[in-house]
Protein backbone atom coordinates (compact mmCIF):
# COMPACT_ATOMS: atom_id res chain seq x y z
CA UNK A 1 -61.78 52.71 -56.64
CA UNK A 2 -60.46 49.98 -54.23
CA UNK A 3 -61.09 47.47 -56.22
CA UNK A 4 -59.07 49.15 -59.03
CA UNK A 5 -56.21 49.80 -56.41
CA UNK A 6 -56.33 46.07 -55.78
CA UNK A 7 -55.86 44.83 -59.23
CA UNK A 8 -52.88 47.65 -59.61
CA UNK A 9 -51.13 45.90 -57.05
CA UNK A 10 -52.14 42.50 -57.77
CA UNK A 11 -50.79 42.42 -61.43
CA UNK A 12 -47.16 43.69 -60.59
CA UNK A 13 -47.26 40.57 -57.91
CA UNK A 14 -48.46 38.46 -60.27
CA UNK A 15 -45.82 38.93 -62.89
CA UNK A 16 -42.87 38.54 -60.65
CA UNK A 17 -44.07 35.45 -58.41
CA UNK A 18 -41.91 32.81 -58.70
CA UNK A 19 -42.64 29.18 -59.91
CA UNK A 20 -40.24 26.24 -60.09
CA UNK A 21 -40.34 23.84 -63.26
CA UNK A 22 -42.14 20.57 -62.55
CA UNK A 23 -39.71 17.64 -63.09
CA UNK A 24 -39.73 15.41 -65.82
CA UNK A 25 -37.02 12.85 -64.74
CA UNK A 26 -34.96 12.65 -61.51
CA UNK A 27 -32.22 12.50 -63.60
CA UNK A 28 -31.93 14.95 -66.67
CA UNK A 29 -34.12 18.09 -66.96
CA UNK A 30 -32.34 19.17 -69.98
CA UNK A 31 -35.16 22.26 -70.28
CA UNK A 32 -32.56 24.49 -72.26
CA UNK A 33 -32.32 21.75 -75.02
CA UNK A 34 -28.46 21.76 -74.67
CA UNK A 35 -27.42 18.04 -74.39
CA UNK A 36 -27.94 15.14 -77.57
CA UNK A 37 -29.72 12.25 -76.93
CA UNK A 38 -26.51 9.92 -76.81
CA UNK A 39 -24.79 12.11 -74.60
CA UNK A 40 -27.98 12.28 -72.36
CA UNK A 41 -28.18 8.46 -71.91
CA UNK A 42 -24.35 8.63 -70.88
CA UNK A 43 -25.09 11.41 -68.38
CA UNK A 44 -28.24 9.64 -66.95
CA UNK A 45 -26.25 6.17 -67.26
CA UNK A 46 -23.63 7.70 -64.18
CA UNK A 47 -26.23 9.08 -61.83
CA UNK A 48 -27.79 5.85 -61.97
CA UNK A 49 -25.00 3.94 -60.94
CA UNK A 50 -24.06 6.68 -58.31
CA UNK A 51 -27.80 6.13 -56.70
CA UNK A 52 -27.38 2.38 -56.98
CA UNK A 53 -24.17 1.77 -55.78
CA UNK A 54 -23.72 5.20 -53.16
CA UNK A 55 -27.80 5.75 -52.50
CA UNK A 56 -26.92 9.26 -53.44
CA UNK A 57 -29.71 10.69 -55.79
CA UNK A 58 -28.00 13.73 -58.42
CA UNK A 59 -29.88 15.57 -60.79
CA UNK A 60 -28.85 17.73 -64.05
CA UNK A 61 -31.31 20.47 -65.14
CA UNK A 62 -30.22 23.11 -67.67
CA UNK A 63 -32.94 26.35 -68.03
CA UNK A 64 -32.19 29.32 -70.55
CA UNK A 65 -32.67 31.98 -67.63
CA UNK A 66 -33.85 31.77 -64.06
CA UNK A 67 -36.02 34.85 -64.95
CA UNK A 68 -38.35 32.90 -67.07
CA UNK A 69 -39.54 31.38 -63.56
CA UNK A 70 -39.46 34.59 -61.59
CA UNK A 71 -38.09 37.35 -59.89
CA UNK A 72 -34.87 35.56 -58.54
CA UNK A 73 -31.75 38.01 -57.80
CA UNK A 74 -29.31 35.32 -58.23
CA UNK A 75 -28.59 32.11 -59.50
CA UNK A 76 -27.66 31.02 -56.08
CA UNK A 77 -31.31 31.64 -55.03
CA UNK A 78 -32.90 30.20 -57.79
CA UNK A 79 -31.07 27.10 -57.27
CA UNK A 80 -31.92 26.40 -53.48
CA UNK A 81 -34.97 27.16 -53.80
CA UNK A 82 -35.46 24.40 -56.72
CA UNK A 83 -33.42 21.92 -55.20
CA UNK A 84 -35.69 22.02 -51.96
CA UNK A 85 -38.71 22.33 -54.15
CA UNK A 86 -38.19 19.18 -56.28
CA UNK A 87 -37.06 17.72 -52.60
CA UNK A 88 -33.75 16.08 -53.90
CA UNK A 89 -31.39 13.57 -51.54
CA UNK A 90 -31.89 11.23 -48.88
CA UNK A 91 -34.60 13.10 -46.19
CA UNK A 92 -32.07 12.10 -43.57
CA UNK A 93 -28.95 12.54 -44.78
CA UNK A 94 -29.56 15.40 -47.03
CA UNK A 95 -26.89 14.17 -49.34
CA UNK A 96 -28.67 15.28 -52.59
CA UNK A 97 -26.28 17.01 -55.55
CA UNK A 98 -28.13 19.48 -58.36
CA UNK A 99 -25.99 20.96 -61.49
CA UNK A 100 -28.08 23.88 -62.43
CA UNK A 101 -26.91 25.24 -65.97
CA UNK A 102 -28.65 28.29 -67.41
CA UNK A 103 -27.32 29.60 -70.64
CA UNK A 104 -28.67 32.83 -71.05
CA UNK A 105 -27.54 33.91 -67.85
CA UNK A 106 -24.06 32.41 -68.57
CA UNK A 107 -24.05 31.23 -65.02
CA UNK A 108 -23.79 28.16 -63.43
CA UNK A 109 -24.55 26.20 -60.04
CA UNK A 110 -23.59 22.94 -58.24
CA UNK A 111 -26.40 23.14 -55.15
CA UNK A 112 -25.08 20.81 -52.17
CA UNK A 113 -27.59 19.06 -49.97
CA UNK A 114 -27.37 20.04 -45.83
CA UNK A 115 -26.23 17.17 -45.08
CA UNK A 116 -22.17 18.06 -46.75
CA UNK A 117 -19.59 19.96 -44.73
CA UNK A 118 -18.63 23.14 -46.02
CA UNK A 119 -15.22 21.45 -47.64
CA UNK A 120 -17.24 20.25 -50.36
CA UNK A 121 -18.17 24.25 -51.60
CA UNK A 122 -13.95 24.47 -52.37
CA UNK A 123 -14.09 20.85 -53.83
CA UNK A 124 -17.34 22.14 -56.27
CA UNK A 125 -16.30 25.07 -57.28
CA UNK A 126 -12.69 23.39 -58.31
CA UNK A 127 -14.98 21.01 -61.03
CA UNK A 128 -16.84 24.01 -62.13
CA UNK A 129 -14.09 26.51 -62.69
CA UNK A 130 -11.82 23.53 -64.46
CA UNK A 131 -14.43 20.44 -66.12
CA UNK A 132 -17.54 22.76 -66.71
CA UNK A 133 -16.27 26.54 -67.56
CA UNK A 134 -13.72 25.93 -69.86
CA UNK A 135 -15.81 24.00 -72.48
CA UNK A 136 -18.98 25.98 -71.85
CA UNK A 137 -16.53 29.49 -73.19
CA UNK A 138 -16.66 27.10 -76.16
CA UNK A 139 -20.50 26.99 -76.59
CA UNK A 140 -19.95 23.11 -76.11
CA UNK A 141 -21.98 22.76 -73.00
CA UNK A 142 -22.73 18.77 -73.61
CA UNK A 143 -19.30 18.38 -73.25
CA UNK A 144 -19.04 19.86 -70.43
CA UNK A 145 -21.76 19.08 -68.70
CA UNK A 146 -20.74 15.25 -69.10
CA UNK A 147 -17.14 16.13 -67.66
CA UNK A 148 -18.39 18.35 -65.13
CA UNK A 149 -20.83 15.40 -63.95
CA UNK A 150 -18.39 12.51 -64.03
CA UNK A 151 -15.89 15.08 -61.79
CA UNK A 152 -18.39 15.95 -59.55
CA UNK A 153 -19.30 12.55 -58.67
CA UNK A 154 -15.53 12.29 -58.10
CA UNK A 155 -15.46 15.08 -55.94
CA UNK A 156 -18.55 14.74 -54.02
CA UNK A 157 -20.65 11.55 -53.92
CA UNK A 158 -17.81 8.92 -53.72
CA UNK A 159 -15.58 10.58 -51.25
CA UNK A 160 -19.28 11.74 -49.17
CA UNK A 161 -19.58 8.02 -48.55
CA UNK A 162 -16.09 6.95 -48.15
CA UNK A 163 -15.68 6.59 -44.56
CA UNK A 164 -12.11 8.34 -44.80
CA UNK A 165 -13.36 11.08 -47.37
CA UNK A 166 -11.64 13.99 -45.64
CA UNK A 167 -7.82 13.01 -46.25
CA UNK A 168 -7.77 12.83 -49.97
CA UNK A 169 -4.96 10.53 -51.28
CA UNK A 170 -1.67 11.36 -52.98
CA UNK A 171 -3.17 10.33 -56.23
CA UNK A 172 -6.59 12.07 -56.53
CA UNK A 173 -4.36 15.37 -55.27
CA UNK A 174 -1.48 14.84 -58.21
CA UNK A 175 -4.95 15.03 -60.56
CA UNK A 176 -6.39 17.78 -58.74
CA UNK A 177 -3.03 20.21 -59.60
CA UNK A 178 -2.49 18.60 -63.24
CA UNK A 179 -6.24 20.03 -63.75
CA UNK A 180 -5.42 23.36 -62.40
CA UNK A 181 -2.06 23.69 -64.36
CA UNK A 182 -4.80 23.20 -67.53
CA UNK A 183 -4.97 27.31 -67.31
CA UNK A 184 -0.92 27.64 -67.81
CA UNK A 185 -1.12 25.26 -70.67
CA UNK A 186 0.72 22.22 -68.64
CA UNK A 187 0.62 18.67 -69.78
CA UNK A 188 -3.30 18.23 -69.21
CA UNK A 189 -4.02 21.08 -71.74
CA UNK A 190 -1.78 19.75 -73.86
CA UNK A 191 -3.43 16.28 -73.84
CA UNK A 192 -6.31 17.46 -74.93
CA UNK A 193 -4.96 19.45 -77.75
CA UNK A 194 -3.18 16.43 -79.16
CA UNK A 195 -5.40 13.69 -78.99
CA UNK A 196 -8.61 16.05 -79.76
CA UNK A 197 -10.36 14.23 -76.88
CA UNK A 198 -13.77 13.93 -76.79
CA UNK A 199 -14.40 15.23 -73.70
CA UNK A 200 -12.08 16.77 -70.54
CA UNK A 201 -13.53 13.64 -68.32
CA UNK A 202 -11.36 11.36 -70.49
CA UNK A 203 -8.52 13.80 -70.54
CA UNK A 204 -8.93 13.27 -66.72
CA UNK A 205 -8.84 9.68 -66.95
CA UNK A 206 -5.77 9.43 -69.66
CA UNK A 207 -3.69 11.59 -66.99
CA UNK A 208 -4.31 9.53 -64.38
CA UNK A 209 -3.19 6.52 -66.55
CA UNK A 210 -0.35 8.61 -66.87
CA UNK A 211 0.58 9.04 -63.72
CA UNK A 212 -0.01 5.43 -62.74
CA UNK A 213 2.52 4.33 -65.59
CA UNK A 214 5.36 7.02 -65.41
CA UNK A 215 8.40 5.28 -64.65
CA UNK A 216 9.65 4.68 -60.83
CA UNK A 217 13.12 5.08 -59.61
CA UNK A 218 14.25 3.29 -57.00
CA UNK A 219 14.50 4.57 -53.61
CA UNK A 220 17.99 3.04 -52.46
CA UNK A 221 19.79 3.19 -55.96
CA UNK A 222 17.83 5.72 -58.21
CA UNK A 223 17.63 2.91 -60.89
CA UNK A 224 14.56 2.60 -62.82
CA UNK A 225 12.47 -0.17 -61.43
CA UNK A 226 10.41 -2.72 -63.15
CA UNK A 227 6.58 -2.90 -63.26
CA UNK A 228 5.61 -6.92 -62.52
CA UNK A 229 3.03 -8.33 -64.48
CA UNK A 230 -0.32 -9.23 -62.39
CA UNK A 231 0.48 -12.89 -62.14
CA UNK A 232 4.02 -12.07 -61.36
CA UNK A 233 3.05 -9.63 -58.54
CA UNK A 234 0.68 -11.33 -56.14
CA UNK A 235 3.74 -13.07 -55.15
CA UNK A 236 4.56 -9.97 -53.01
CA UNK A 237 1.16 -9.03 -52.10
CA UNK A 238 -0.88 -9.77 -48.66
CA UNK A 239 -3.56 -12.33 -49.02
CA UNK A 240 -6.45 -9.28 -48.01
CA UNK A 241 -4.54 -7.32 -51.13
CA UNK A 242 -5.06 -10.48 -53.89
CA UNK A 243 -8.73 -11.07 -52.41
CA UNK A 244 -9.16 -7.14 -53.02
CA UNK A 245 -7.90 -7.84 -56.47
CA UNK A 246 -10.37 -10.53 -56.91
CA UNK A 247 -13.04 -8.00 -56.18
CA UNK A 248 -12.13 -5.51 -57.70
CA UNK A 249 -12.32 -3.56 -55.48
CA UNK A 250 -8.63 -2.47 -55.71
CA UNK A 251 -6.17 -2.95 -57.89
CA UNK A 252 -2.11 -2.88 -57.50
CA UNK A 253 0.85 -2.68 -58.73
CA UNK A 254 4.05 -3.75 -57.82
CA UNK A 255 7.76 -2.01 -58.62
CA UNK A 256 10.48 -4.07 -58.48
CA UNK A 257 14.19 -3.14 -58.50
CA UNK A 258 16.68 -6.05 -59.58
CA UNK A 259 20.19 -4.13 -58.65
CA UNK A 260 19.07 -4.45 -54.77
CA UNK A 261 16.22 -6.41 -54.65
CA UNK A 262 13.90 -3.33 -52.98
CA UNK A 263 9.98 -3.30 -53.89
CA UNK A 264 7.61 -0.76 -54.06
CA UNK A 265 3.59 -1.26 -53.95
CA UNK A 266 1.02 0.91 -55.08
CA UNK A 267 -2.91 0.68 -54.35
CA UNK A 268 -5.69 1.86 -56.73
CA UNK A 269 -9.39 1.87 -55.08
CA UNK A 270 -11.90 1.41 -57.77
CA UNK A 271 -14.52 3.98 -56.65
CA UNK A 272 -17.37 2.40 -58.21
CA UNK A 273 -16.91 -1.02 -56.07
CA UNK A 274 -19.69 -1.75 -53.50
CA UNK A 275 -17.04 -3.46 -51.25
CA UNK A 276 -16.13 -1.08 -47.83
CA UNK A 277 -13.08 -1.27 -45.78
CA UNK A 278 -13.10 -3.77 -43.42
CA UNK A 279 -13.30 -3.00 -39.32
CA UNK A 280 -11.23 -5.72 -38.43
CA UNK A 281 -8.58 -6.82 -41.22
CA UNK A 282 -8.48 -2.94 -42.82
CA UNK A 283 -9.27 -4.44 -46.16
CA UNK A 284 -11.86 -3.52 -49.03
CA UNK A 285 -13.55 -6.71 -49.24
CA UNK A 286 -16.48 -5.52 -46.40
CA UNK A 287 -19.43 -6.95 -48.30
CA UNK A 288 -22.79 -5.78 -47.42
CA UNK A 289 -26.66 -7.05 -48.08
CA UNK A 290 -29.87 -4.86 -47.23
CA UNK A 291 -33.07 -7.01 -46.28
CA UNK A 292 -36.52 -4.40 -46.16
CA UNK A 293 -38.29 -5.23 -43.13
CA UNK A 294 -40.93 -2.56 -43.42
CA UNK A 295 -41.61 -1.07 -46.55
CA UNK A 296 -41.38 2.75 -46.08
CA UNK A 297 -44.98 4.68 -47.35
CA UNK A 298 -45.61 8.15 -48.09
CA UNK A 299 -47.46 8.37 -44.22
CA UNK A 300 -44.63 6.47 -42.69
CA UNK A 301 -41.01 5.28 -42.72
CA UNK A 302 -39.86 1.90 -43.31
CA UNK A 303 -36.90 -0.45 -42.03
CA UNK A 304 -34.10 -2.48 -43.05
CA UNK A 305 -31.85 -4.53 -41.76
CA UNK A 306 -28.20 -4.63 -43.28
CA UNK A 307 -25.77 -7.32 -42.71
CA UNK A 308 -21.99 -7.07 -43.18
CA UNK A 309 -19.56 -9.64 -43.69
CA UNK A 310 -15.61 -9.63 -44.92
CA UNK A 311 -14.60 -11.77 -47.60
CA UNK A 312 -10.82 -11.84 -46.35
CA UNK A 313 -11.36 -12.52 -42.52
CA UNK A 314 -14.27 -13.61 -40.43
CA UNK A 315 -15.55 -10.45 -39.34
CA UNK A 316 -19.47 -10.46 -39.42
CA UNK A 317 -21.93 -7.71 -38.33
CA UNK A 318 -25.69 -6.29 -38.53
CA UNK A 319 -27.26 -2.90 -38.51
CA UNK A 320 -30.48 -2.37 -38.43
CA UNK A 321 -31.71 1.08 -40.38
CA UNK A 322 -34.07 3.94 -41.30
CA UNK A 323 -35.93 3.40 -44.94
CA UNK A 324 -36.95 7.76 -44.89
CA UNK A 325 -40.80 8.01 -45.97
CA UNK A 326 -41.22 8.28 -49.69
CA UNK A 327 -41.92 11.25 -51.22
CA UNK A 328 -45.09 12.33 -52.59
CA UNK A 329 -44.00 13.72 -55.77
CA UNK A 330 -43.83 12.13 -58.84
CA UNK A 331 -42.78 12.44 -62.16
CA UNK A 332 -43.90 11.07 -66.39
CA UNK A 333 -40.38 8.78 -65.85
CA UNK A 334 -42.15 6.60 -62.87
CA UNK A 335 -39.60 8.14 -60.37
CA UNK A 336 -39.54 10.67 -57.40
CA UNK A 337 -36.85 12.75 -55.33
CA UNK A 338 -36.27 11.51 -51.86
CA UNK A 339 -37.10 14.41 -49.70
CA UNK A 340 -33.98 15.73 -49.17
CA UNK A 341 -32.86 20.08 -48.43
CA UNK A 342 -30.09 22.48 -49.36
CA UNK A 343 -29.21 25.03 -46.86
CA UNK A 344 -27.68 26.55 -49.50
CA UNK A 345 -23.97 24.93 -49.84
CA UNK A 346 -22.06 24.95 -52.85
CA UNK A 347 -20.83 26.72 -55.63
CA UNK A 348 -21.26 29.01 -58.53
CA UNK A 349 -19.45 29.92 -61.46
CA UNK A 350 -19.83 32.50 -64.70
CA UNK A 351 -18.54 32.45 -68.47
């Protein structure tokens, strides 16, 4: 009789105890089946070059419901408790991003590691409700899931590791409105009506060509100004601005009014560079080179020493840093998550 009692109880248990999917990449778990192969490579192409250029590891993983792995009340639980499962982000800095998509459930999750201030939930849940949402209503969810990424990176890696990420500039905040006014039908919408873009990433990118090439009036005469050519302009630039140029890790552009000789100049930080600001000269031409002093095992951690140097003035420094122990897990593509936990920061969005 007990041991029938026992197996009552046991099978209930059974059925609802949860279990996380194993990992196939660090990258893409595309377990729903929802993205092509070409735009897969795209996808996996950026959070490759966010991990080698920022050392922040991001992973995509799309599921058709979260009850297939469990009894999990929400999608907000489900997703914490994968993202510290798989172990994703830097152990010490806990700077790990997951976009959890599961289509059944029509919901939606962009899991923050620990390590982000809670800033970054408003910042998250901005890309979901405007990059992701709008094309997943349209049952287009590579689409979106490629926007959605290349925001998010925008939004959360790059400005993470930005030393001044907290003050966003005039720029990314003109973008950040034209994407909202999307829902009133405002010039963004209407860009991608018109040119039947391929995706709302490049609709991002067009309007911020936009805005960079709008005309500019004059602030003494309200005359339209001239845009210099970039031979034409470095004559009114500061040598640490040309050497930025050179770079690439900025560019800019100069406005120049010919009824009273006034000039305007505007800088554009490409977020992709590997160059920081300088300490001494303010510039971004800080150059940087990692020597491994002791390689970091799975029983141990390792060390590195990193030495910094400004092409534009003679600043030179060294750090020495903390290689976190590698993980234990692996995975069939020959790579492994870095150890890293979510408290449970982020956002969450339904269509």
């Amino acid at each position: 009789m007990r041991l029938l009692l026992f197996i009552f109880l046991l099978v209930p248990a059974l059925a609802t105890a949860q279990q996380y999917p194993a990992y196939t990449s660090t990258y893409v778990n595309d377990f729903a089946d929802l993205i092509d192969a070409e735009t897969e490579a795209r996808i996996t192409e950026m959070l490759q070059a966010v991990e080698r250029e920022r050392g922040v590891e991001m992973t995509v993983v799309t599921i058709n419901s979260r009850l297939e792995y469990g009894d999990f009340a929400s999608i907000e639980d489900f997703a914490t408790g994968l993202f510290n499962h798989w172990g994703v982000g830097n152990a010490t800095r806990n700077d790990g991003i997951m976009v959890l998509v599961a289509r059944q459930d029509r919901d939606m999750r962009i899991e923050l590691g620990a390590g982000y201030p809670p800033v970054f939930d408003d910042r998250v849940k901005n890309v979901i409700d405007h990059y992701f949402i709008p094309w997943f209503r349209q049952d287009d969810y590579a689409h979106g899931i490629e926007a959605g990424v290349a925001e998010t990176i925008r939004r959360t890696a790059l400005e993470f590791t930005d030393q001044g990420y907290t003050t966003a500039s005039r720029l990314k905040s003109e973008v950040t409105n034209a994407v909202a006014s999307a829902k009133t039908g405002g010039l963004f919408s209407w860009i991608f009506g018109a040119l039947g873009l391929s995706s709302a990433g490049g609709g991002a990118l067009l309007f911020r060509r936009y805005l960079r090439n709008r005309p500019r009036h004059c602030d003494l005469c309200g005359r339209r100004m001239e845009r210099l050519s970039e031979t034409s302009d470095d004559a009114y630039l500061a040598h640490g601005q040309t050497v930025e140029e050179s770079l690439n890790s900025r560019d800019y552009d100069v406005w120049y009014c010919k009824h009273d000789d006034h000039v305007m100049i505007e800088g554009y930080r490409n977020w992709f560079s590997s160059y920081a600001a300088c300490p001494d000269c303010g510039f971004r031409t800080l150059h940087s080179q990692r020597t491994v002093l002791e390689a970091a095992t799975t029983s141990q951690s390792g060390r590195a020493r990193v030495d910094y140097d400004c092409r534009n003035c003679t600043h030179q420094h060294t750090e020495y840093v903390t290689i976190a122990k590698k993980s234990e897990r692996s995975s069939s593509s020959g790579g492994s998550f870095g150890g890293g936990s979510s408290s449970g920061g982020g956002a969450s969005g339904s269509w």
